[in-house]
N, C-alpha and C. Protein backbone atom coordinates (compact mmCIF):
# COMPACT_ATOMS: atom_id res chain seq x y z
N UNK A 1 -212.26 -84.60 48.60
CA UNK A 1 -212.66 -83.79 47.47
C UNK A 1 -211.58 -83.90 46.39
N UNK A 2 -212.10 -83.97 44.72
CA UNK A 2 -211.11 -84.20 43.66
C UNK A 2 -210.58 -82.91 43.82
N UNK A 3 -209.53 -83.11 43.37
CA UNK A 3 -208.33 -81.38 43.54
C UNK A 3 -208.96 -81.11 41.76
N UNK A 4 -208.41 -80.56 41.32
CA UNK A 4 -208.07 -80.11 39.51
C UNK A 4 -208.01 -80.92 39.06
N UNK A 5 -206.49 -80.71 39.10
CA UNK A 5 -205.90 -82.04 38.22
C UNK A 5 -206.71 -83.48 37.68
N UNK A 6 -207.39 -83.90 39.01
CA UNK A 6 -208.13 -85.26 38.56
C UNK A 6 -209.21 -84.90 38.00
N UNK A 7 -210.18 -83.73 37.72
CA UNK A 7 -210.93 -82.77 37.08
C UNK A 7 -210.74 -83.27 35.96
N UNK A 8 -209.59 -82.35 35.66
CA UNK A 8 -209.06 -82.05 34.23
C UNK A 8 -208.95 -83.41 33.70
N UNK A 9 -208.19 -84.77 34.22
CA UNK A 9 -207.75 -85.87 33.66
C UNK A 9 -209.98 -86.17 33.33
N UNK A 10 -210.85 -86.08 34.20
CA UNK A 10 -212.43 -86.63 34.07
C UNK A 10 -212.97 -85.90 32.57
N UNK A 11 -212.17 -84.77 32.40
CA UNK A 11 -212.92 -84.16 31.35
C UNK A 11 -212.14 -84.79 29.75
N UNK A 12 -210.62 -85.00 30.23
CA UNK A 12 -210.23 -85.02 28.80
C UNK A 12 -210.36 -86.99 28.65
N UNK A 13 -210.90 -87.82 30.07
CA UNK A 13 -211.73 -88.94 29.52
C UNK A 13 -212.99 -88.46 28.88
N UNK A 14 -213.48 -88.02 29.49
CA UNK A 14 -215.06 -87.78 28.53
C UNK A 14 -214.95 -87.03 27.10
N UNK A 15 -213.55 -86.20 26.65
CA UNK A 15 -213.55 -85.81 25.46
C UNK A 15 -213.28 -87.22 24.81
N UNK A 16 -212.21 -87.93 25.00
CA UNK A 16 -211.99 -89.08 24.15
C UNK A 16 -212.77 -90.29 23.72
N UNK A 17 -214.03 -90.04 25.30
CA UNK A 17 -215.13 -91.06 24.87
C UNK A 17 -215.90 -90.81 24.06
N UNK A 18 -216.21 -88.97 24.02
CA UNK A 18 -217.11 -88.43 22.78
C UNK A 18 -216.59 -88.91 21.40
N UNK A 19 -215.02 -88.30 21.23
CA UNK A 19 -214.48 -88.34 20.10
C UNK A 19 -214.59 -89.80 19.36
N UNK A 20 -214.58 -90.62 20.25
CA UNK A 20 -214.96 -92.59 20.04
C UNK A 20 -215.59 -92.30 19.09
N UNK A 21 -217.00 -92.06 19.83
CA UNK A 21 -218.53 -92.12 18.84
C UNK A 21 -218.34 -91.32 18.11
N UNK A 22 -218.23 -89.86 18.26
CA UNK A 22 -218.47 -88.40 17.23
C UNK A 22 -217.13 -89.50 15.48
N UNK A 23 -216.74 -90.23 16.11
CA UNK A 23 -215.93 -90.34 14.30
C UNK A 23 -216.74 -91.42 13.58
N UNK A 24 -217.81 -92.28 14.39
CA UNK A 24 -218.68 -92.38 13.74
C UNK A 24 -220.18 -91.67 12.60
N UNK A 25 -220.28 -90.49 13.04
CA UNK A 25 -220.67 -89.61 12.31
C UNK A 25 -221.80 -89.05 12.46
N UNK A 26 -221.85 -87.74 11.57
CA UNK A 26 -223.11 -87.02 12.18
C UNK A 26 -224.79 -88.21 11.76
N UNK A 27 -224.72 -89.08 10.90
CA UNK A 27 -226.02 -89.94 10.56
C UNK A 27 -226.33 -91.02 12.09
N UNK A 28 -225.16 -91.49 12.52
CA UNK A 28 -224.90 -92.27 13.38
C UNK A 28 -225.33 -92.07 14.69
N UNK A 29 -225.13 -90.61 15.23
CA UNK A 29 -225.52 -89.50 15.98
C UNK A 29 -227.11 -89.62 15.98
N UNK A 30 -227.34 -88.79 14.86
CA UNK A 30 -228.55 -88.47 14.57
C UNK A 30 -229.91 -90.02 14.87
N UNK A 31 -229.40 -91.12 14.34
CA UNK A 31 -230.35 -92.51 14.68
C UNK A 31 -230.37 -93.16 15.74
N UNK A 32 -229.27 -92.94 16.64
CA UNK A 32 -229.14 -93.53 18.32
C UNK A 32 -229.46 -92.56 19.21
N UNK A 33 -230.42 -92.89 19.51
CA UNK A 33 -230.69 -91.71 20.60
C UNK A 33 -229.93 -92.04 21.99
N UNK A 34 -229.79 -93.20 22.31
CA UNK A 34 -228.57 -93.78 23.33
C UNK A 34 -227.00 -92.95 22.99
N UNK A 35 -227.18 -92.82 21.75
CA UNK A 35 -225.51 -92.17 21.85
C UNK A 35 -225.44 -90.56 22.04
N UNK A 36 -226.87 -90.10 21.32
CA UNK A 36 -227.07 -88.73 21.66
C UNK A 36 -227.26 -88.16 23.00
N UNK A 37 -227.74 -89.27 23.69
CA UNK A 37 -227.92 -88.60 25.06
C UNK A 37 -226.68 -88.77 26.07
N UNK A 38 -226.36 -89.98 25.57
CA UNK A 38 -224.86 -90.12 26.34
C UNK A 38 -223.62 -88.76 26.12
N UNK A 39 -223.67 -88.95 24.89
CA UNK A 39 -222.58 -87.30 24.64
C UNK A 39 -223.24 -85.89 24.98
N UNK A 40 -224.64 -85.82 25.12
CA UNK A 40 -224.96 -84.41 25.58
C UNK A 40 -224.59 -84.80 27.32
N UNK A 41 -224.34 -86.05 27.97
CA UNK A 41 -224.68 -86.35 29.13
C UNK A 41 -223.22 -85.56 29.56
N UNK A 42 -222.85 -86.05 28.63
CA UNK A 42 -220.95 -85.84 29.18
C UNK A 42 -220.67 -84.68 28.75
N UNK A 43 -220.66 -84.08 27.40
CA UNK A 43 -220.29 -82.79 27.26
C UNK A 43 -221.27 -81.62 27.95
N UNK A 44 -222.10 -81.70 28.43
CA UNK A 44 -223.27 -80.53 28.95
C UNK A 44 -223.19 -80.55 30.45
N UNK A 45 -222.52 -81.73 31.21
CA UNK A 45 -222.97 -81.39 32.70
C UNK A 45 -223.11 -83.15 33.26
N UNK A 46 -222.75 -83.52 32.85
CA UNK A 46 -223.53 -85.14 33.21
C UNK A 46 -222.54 -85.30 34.01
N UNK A 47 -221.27 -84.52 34.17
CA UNK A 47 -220.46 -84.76 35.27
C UNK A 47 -219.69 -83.62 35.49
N UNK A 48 -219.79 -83.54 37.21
CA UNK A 48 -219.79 -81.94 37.79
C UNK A 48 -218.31 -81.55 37.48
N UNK A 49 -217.13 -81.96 37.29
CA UNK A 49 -215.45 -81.67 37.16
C UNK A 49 -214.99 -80.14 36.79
N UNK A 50 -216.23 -80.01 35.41
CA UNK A 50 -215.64 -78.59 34.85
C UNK A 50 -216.10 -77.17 35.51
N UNK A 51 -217.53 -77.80 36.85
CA UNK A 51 -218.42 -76.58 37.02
C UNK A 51 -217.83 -76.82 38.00
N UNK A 52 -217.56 -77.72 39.56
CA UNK A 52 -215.91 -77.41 40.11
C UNK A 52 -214.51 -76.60 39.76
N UNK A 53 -214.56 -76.84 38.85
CA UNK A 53 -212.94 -76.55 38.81
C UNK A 53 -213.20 -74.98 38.00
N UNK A 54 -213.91 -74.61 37.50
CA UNK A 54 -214.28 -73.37 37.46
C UNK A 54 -214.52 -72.39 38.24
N UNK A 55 -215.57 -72.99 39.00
CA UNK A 55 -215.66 -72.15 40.15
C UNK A 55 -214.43 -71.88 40.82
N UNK A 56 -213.14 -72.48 41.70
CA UNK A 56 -212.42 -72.07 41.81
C UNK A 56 -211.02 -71.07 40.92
N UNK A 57 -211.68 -71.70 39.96
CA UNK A 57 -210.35 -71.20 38.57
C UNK A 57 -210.62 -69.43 38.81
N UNK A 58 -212.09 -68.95 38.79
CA UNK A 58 -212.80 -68.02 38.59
C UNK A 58 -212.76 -66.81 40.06
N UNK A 59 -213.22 -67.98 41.43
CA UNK A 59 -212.35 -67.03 42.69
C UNK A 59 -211.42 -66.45 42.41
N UNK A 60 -211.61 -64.98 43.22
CA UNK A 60 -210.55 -63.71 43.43
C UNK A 60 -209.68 -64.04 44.60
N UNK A 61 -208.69 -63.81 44.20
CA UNK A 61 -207.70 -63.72 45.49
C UNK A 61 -208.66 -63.20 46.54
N UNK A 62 -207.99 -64.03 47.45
CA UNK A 62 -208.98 -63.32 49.06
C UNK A 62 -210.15 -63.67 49.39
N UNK A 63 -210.59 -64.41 48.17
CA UNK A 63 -212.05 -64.62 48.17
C UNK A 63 -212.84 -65.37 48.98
N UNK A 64 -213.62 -65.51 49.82
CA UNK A 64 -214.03 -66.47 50.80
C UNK A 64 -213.79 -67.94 49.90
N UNK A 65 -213.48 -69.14 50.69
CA UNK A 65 -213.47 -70.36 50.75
C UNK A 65 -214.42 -71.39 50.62
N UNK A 66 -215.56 -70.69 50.52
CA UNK A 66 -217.13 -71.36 50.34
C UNK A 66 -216.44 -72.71 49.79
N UNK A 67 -217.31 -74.20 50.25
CA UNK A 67 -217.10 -74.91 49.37
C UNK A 67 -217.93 -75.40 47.89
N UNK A 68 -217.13 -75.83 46.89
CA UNK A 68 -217.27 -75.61 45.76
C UNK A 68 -217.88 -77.20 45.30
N UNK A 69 -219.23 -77.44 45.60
CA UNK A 69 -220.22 -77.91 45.22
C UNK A 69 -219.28 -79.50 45.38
């Protein structure tokens, strides 16, 4: 299982891949639907890292150990 850390490194790749395209621009966006779905893919859920690492961020001390998806 990824710990955090490698989490955190999956999310701030997928910010830099957004940021790639997003400086191409909002027209650019708007006419590729390949690029629109790719960045909702990544920023919305298209990869589980942030809804992991939340869930534990969010456990209470003491809290049962369930595993975290």
């Amino acid at each position: 299982m990824r710990d955090d850390r490698e989490r955190l490194a999956d999310i701030l790749e997928a910010i830099e891949r957004i940021e790639k395209y997003a400086a191409r621009g909002r027209g650019e966006f708007d006419n590729e639907e390949l690029i629109q779905t790719w960045i909702v893919m990544l920023s919305c859920g298209g990869r589980p890292p942030a809804r992991a690492a939340t869930a534990r961020a969010w456990r209470k001390p003491g809290a049962s150990q369930a595993r975290d998806g």
